[in-house]
Protein backbone atom coordinates (compact mmCIF):
# COMPACT_ATOMS: atom_id res chain seq x y z
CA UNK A 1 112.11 107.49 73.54
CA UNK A 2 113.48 106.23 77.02
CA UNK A 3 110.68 104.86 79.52
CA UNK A 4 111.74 105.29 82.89
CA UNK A 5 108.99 104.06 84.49
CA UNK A 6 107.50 107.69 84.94
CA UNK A 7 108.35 109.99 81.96
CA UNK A 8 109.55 109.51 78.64
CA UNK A 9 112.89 110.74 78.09
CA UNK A 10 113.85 111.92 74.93
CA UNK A 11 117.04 111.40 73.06
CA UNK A 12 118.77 114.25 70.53
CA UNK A 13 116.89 112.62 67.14
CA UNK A 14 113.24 111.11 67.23
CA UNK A 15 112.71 107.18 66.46
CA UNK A 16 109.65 105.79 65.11
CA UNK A 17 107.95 105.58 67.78
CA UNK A 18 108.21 109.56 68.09
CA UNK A 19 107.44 109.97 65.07
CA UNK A 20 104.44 107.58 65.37
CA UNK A 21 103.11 109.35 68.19
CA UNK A 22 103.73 112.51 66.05
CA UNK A 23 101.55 111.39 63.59
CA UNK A 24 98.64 110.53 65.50
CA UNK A 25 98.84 113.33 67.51
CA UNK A 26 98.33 115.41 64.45
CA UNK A 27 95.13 113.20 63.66
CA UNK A 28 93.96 113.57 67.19
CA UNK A 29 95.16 116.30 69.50
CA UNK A 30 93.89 113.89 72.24
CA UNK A 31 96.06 110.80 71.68
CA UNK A 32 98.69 111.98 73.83
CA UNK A 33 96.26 112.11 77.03
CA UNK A 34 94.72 108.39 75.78
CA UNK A 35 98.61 107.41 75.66
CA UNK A 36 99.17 108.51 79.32
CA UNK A 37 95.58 106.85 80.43
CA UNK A 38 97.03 103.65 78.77
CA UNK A 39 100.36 103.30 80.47
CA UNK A 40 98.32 104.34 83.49
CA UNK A 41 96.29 101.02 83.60
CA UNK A 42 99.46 98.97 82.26
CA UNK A 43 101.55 100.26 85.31
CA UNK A 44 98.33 99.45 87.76
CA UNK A 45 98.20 95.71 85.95
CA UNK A 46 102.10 95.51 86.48
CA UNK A 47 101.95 96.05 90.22
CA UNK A 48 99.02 93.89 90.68
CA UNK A 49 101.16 91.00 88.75
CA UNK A 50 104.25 92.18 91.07
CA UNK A 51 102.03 91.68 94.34
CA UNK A 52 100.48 88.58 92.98
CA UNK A 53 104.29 87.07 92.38
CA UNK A 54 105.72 88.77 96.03
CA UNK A 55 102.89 86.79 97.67
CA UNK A 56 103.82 83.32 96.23
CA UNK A 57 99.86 82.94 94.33
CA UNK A 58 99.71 81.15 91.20
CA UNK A 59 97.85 82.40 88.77
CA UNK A 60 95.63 79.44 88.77
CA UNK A 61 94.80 80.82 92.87
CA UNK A 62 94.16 84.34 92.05
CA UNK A 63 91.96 83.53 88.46
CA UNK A 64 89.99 81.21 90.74
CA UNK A 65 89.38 83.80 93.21
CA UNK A 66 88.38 86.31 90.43
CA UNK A 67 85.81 83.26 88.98
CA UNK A 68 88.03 83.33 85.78
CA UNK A 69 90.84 81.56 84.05
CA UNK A 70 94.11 81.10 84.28
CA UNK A 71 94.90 82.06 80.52
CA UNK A 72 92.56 85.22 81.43
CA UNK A 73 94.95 86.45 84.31
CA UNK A 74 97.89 85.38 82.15
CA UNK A 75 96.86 87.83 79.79
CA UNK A 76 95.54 90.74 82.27
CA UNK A 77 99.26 90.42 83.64
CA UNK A 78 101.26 90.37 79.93
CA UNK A 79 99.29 92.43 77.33
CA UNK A 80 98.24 96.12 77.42
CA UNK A 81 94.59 95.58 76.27
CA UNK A 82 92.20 98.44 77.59
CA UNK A 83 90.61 95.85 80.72
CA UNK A 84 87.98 96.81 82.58
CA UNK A 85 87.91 98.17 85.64
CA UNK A 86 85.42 96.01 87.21
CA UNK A 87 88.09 92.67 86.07
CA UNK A 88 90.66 95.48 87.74
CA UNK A 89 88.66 95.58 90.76
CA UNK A 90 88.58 91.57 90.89
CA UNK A 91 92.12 91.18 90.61
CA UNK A 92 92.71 93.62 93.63
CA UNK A 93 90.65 91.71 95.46
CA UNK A 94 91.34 88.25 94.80
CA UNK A 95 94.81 90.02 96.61
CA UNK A 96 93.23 91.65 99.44
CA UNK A 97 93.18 95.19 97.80
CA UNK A 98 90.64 97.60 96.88
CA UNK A 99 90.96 100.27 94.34
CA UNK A 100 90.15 103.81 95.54
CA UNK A 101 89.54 106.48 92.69
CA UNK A 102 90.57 110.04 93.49
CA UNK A 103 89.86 112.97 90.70
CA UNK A 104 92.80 115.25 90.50
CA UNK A 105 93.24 118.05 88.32
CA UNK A 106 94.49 117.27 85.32
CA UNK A 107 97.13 119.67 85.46
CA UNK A 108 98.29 118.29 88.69
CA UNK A 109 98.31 115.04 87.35
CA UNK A 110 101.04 115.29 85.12
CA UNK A 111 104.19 113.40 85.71
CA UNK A 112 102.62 111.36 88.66
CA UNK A 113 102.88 107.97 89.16
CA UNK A 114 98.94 107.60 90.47
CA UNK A 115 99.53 103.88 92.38
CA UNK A 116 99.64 103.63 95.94
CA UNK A 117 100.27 100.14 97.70
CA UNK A 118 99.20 100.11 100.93
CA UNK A 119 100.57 97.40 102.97
């Protein structure tokens, strides 16, 4: 499987990873909506490191301004573990963002991107 940045694109044979996601699938008919909630919250971590880095802030700045560590942002930015959203909501705002939530169908939601930077 191909990532994009929006969509997986799939080649002519599955790899493991197909076949991994194939497999727990099978053991939970909800994995593949946990999967897309996942890679959801790593994309909204990515841009936050991307504005964090297009602004010139250390990490050492922005963890201060969160009241955390620098080793805590380093690893908000670099692994996909399943954060909070109030550490989420720090991190925007130790940038000068806000999150806003909006329910959309879920239906609709397919395929979307779901971030927003306003400048």
């Amino acid at each position: 499987m191909v990532m994009n940045g929006n969509a997986p694109h799939r080649h002519d044979a599955p790899d493991a990873l197909d076949e991994m996601i194939a497999e727990f699938t099978d053991a939970n008919p909800g994995f593949p909506q946990l999967l897309l909630a996942a890679e959801r919250r790593r994309a909204l971590l990515r841009t936050l490191a991307e504005q964090r880095r297009s602004r010139n802030l250390s990490q050492t700045r922005v963890a201060a301004a969160m009241n955390t560590s620098q080793p805590t942002l380093a690893r908000l930015e670099t692994t996909a573990a399943d954060t909070k959203l109030s550490t989420v909501e720090r991190f925007a705002g130790a940038l000068g963002y806000s999150i806003e939530y909006h329910l959309v169908p879920a239906r609709k939601s397919k395929g979307r991107h779901g971030i927003v930077v306003e400048a």
